[in-house]
Protein backbone atom coordinates (compact mmCIF):
# COMPACT_ATOMS: atom_id res chain seq x y z
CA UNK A 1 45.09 -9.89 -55.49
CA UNK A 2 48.67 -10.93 -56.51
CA UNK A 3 51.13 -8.68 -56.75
CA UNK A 4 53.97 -9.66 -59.00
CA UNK A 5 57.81 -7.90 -57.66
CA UNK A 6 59.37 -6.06 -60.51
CA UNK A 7 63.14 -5.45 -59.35
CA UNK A 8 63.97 -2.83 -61.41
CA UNK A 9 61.28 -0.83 -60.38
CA UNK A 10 62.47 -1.39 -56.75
CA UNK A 11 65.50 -0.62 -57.14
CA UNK A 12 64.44 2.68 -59.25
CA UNK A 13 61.92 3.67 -56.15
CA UNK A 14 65.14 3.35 -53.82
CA UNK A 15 67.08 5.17 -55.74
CA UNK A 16 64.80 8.21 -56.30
CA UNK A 17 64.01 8.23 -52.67
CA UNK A 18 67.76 8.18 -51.45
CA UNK A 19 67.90 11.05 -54.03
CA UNK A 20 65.32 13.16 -52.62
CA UNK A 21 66.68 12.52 -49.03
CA UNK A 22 70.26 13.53 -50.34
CA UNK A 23 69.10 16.21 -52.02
CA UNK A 24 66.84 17.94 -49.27
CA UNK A 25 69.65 16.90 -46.61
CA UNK A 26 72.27 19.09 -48.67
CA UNK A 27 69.98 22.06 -48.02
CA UNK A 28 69.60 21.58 -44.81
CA UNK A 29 72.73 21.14 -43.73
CA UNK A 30 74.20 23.80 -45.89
CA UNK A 31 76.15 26.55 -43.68
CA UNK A 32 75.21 23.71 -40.82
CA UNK A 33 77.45 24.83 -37.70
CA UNK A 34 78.08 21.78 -35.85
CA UNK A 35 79.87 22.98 -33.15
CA UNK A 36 76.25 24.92 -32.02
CA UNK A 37 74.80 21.14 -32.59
CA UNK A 38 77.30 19.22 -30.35
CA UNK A 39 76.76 21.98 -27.59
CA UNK A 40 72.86 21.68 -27.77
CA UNK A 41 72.62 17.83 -27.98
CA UNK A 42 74.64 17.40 -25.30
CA UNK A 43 72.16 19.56 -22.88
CA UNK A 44 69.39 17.61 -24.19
CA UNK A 45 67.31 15.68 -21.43
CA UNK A 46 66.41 12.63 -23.16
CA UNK A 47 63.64 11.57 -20.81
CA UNK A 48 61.39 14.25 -22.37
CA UNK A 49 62.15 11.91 -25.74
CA UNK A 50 61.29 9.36 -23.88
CA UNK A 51 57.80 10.21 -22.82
CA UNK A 52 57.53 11.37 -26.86
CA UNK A 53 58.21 7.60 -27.46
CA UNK A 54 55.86 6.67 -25.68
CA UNK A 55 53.15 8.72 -27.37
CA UNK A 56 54.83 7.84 -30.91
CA UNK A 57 53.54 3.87 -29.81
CA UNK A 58 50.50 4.76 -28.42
CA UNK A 59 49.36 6.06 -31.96
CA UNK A 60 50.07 2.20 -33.56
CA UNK A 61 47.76 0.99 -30.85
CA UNK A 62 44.92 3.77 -31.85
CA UNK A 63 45.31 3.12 -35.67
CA UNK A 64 45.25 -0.82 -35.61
CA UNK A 65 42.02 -0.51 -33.09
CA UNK A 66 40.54 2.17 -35.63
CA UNK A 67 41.32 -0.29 -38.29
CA UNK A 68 39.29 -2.84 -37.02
CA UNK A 69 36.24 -0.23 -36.67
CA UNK A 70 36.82 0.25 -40.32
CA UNK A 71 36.71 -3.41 -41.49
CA UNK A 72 33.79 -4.47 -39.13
CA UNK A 73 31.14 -3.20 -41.78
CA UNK A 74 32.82 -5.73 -44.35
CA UNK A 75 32.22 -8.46 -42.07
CA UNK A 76 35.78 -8.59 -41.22
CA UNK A 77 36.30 -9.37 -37.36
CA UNK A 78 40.30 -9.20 -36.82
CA UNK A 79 42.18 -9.54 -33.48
CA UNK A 80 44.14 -6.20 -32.68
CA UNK A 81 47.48 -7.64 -32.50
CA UNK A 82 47.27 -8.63 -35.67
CA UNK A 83 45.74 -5.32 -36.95
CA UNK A 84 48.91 -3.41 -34.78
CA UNK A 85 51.71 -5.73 -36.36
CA UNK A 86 50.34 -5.62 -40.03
CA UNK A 87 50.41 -1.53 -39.45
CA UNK A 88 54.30 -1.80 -38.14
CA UNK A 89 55.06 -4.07 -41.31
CA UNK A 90 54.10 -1.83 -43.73
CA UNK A 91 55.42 1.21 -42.10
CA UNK A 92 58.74 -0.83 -41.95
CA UNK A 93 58.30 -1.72 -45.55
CA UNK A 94 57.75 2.41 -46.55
CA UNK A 95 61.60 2.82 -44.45
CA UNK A 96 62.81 0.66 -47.76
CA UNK A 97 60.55 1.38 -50.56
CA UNK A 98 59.06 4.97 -49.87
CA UNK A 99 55.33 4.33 -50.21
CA UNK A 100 55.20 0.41 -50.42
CA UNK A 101 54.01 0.31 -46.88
CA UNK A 102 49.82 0.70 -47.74
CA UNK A 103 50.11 -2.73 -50.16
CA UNK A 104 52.36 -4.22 -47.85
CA UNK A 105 50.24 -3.90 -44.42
CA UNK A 106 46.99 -5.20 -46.48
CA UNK A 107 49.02 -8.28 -47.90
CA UNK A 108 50.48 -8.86 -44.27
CA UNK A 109 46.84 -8.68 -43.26
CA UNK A 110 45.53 -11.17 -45.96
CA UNK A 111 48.18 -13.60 -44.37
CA UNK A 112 46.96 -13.46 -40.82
CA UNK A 113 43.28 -12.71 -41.25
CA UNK A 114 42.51 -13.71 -45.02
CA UNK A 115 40.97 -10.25 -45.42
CA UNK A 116 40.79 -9.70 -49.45
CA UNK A 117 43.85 -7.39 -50.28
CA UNK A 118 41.60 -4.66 -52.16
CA UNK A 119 38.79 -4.15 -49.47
CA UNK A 120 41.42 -3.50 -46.73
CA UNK A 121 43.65 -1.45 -49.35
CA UNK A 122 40.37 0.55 -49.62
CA UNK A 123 39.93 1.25 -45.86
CA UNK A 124 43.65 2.33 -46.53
CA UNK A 125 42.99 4.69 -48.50
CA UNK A 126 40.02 5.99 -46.33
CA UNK A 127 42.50 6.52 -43.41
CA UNK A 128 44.55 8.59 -45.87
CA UNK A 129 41.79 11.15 -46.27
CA UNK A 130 40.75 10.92 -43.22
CA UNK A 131 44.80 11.73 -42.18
CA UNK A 132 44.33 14.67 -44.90
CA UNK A 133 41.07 15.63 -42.94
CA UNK A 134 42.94 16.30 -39.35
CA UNK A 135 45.95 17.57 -40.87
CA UNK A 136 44.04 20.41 -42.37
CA UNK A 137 42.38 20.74 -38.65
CA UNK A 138 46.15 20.97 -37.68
CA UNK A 139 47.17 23.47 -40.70
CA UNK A 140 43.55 25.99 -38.95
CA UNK A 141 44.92 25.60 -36.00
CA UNK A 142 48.63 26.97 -37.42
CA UNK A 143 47.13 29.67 -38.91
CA UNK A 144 44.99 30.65 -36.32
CA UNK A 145 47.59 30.88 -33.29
CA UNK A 146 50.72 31.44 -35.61
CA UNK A 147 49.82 33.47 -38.21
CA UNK A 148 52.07 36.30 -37.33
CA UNK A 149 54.80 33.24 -37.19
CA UNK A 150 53.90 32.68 -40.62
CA UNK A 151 53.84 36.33 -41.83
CA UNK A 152 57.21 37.12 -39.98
CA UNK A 153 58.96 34.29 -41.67
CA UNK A 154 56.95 35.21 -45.39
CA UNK A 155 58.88 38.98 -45.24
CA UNK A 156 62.24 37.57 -43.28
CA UNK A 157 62.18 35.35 -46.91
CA UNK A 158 60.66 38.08 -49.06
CA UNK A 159 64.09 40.11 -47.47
CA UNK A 160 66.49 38.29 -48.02
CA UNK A 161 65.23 37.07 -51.62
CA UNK A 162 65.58 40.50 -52.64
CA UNK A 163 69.01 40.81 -51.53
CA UNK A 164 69.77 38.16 -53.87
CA UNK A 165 67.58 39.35 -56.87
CA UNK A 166 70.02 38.54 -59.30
CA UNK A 167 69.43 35.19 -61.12
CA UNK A 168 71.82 32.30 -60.39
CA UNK A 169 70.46 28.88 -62.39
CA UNK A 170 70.79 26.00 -60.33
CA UNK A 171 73.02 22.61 -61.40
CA UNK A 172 70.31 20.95 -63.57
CA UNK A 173 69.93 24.82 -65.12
CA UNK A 174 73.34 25.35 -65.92
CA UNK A 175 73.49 22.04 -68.00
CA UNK A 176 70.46 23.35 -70.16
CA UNK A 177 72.78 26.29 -71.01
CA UNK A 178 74.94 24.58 -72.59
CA UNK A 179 72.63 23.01 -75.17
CA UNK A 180 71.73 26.47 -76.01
CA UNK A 181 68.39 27.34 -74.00
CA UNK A 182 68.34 30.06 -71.52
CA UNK A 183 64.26 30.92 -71.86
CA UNK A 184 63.85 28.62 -68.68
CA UNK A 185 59.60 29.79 -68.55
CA UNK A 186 59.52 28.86 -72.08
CA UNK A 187 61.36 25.59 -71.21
CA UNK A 188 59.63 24.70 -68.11
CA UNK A 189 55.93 25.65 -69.84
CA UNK A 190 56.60 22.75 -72.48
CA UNK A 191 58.09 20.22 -70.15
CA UNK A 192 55.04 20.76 -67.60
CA UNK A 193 53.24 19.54 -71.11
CA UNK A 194 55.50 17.08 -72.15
CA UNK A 195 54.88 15.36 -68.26
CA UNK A 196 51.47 15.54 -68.35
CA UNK A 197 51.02 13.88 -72.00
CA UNK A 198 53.11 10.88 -71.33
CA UNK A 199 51.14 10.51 -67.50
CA UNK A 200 47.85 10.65 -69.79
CA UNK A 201 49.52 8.05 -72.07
CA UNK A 202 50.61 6.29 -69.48
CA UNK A 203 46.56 6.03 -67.89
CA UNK A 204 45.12 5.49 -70.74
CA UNK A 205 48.23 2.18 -71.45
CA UNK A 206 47.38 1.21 -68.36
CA UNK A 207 43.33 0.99 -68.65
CA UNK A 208 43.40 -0.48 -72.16
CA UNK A 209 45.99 -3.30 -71.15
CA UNK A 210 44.69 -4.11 -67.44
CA UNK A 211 40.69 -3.33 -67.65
CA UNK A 212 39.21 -5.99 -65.94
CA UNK A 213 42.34 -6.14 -62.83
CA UNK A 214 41.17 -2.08 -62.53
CA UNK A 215 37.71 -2.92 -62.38
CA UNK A 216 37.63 -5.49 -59.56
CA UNK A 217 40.40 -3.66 -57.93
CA UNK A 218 38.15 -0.49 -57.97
CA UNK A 219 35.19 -2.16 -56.69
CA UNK A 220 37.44 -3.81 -54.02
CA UNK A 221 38.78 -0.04 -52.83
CA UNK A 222 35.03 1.66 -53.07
CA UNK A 223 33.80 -0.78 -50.58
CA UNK A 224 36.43 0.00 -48.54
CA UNK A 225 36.11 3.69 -48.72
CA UNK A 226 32.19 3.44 -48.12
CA UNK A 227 32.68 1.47 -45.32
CA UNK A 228 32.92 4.51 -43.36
CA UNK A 229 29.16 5.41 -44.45
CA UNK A 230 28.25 1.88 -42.44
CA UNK A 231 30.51 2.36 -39.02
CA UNK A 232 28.03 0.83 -35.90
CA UNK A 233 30.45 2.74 -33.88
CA UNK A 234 31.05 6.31 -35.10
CA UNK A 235 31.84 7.93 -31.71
CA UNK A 236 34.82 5.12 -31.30
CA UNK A 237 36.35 5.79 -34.66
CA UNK A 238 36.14 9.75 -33.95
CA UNK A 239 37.92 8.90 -30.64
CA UNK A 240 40.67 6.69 -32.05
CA UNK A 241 41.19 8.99 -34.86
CA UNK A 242 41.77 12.44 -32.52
CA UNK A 243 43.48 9.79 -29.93
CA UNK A 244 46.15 9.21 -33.29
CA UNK A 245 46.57 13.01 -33.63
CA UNK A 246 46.84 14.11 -30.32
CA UNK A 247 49.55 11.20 -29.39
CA UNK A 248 50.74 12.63 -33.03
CA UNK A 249 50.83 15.98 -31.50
CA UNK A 250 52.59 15.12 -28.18
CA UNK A 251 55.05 12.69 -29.87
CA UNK A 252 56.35 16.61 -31.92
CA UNK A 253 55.87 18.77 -28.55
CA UNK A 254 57.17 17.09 -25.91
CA UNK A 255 60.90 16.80 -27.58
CA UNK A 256 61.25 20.32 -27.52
CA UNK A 257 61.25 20.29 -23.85
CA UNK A 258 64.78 18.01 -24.06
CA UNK A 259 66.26 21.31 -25.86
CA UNK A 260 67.23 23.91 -23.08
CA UNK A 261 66.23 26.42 -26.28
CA UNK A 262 62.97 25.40 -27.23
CA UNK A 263 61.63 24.16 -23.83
CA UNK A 264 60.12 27.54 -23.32
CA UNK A 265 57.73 26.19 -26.17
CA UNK A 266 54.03 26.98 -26.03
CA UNK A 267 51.27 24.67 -26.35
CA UNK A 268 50.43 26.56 -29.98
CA UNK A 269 53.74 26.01 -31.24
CA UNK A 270 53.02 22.84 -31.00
CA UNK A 271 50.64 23.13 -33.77
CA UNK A 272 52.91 24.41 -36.09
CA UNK A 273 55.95 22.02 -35.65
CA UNK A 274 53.61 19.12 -36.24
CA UNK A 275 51.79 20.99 -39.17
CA UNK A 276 55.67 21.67 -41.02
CA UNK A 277 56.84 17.95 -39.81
CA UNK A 278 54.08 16.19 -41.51
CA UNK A 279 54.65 18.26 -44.77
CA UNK A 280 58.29 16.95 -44.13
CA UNK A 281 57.20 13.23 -43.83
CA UNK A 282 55.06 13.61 -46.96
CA UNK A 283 57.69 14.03 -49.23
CA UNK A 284 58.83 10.54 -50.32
CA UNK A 285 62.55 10.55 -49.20
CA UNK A 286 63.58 7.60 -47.38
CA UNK A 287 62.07 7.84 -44.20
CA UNK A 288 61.92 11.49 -43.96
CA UNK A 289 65.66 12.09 -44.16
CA UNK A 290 66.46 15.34 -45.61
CA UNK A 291 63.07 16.89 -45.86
CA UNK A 292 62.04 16.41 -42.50
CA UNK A 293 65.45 18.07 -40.88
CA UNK A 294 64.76 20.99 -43.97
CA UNK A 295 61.77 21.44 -42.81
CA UNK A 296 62.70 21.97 -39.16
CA UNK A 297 65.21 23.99 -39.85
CA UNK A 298 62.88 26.36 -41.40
CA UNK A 299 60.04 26.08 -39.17
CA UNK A 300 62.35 26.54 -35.95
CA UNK A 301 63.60 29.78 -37.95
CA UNK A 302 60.30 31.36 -38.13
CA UNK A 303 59.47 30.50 -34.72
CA UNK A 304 62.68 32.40 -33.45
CA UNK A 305 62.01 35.53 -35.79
CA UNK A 306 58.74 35.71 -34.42
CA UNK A 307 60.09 36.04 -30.87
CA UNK A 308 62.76 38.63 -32.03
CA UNK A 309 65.60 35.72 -32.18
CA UNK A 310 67.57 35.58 -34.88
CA UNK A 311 66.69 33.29 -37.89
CA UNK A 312 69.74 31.43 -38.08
CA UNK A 313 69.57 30.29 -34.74
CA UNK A 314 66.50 29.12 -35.16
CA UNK A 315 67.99 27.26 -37.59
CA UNK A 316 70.41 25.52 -35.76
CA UNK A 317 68.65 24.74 -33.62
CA UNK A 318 65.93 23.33 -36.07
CA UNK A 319 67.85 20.68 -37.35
CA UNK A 320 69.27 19.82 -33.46
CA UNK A 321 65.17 18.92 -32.60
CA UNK A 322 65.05 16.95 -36.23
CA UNK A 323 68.07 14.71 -35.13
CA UNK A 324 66.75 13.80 -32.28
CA UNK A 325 63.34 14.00 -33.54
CA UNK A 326 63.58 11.55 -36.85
CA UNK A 327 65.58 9.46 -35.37
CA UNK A 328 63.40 8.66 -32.61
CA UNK A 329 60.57 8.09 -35.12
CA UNK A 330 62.24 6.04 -37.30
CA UNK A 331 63.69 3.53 -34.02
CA UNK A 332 60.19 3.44 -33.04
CA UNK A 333 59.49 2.04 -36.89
CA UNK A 334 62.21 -0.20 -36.98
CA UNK A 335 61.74 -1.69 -33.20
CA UNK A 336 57.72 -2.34 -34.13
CA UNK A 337 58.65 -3.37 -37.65
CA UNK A 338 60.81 -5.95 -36.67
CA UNK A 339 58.89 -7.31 -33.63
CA UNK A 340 56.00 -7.83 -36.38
CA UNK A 341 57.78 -10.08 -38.48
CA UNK A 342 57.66 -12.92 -36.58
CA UNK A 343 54.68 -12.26 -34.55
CA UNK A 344 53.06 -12.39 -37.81
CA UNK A 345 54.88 -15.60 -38.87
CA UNK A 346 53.33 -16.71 -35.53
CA UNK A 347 50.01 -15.64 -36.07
CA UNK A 348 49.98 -17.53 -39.82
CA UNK A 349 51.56 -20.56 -38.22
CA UNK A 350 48.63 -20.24 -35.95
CA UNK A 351 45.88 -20.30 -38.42
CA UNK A 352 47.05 -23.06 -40.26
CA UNK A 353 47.25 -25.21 -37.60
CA UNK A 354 43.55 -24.21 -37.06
CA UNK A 355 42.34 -24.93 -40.93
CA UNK A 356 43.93 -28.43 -40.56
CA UNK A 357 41.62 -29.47 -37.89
């Protein structure tokens, strides 16, 4: 499958993704107190971050190894190095174009292991809802253990929205005042329409103009999603897939212990600061910025309320864990990314070599 770059739509992808990171960054650094932040970095023990790291890695390994599980029914036999470095390509290619990563890691893999761009972007996509599947394990487990966490934050919010029950329009708002609407459920109503015309026109463009590339990319992604149905080795890809969430899971936990105020942290806390992190990550800002710290800051808060703390510390704190939290992710991205670009060039070097003799 070839790919042809559009620029413009590049550049557009950038530019919405720095846009959500600003924007989500602004709210979570509104009121932000940073003389409470330079006090609680600076106790920080950073070998706790450290053994995260360490964790953070050890979930590449698990993925590329699952990887290969999922390929083998294709008839796809692939080395694991070059399943791991095609996995830290495209997660270095979604730290530049928010969600470019999945097409990138199956092209990378084409070049190393000729495996057909579709059938590996279907196994992809397989991981994704099998991703979906343990984060909604993770979201039970949330409930289950922190629901009064949950329902302590719900009223501290339900509080403090009625203390500001008066309607104040936001920026985008204010400019639709001037043109003379102030209905705003009336406006939003027909705009909700509006969107989801033009994405039906948009579909329906897209199927009448590109049928047959749809098609055979379809059938490429369907046998990668049913290769699941033909694993010979179910009880290692169950393995590698809780090994991913539990290195996941440590990777969140264990950086609370480098924060004097969190390492009193229970093991179920865990389970909701990974649950709110991933719904951070989700959102496509460039590499988490902005809504992972946001949502931090307001997961941290309803830990404290629930332990009688105030909020607002919580807060603070909050956002303290997220810079020392994203940042550690996104080193771990960048180190593996860029190890992976010439290990790959290596690896294709290699196999050329080979096809000439």
């Amino acid at each position: 499958m070839e790919k042809k770059n559009n620029p413009a739509k590049s550049i557009l992808t950038i530019v919405i993704s720095l846009a959500f990171a600003g924007f989500f960054l602004w709210l979570a650094l509104k009121d932000f107190d940073y003389a409470s932040f330079q006090k609680s970095i600076s106790k920080a023990n950073y070998w706790w971050v450290l053994l995260a790291a360490c964790f953070g890695i050890s979930a590449y390994w698990f993925r590329a190894i699952r990887w290969n599980l999922m390929l083998e029914p294709m008839g796809h036999q692939i080395s694991n190095s070059n399943s791991l470095w095609s996995i830290s390509f495209g997660y270095l290619m979604n730290l530049t174009i928010p969600r470019s990563g999945e097409v990138a890691r199956a092209t990378a893999l084409y070049g190393v292991e000729k495996v057909p761009v579709d059938q590996s972007f279907g196994t992809i996509i397989l991981e994704r809802v099998v991703d979906l599947a343990c984060m909604a394990v993770f979201l039970g487990l949330t409930v289950i253990f922190k629901y009064d966490t949950i329902l302590s934050f719900y009223h501290f919010v339900m509080e403090k929205k009625e203390e500001k029950s008066e309607f104040v329009p936001n920026f985008f708002e204010r400019q639709i005042m001037k043109i003379g609407i102030h209905d705003f459920d009336i406006f939003y109503f027909y705009l909700k329409i509006i969107i989801g015309m033009l994405i039906v026109t948009g579909l329906i463009l897209l199927y009448t103009f590109k049928k047959e590339k749809l098609i055979d990319f379809g059938k490429g992604i369907i046998k990668g999603l049913t290769s699941i149905f033909k694993l010979k080795q179910k009880g290692r890809f169950i393995f590698y897939t809780a090994g991913i969430w539990i290195s996941y899971y440590f990777a969140a936990y264990l950086v609370c212990f480098a924060l004097p105020e969190t390492s009193g942290f229970t093991f179920d806390d865990g389970f909701l600061i990974l649950t709110v992190g991933t719904f951070g990550m989700i959102i496509p800002a460039s590499g988490g910025i902005g809504a992972f710290n946001l949502a931090m800051k307001y997961g941290f808060m309803a830990l404290f309320i629930s332990m009688g703390k105030s909020g607002e510390a919580g807060g603070e704190i909050g956002l303290t864990y997220s810079f020392i939290s994203l940042p550690l992710q996104i080193i771990i991205m960048l180190t593996m990314g860029l190890i992976s670009i010439p290990m790959l060039a290596k690896a294709r070097n290699s196999r050329v070599v080979e096809n000439k003799f």
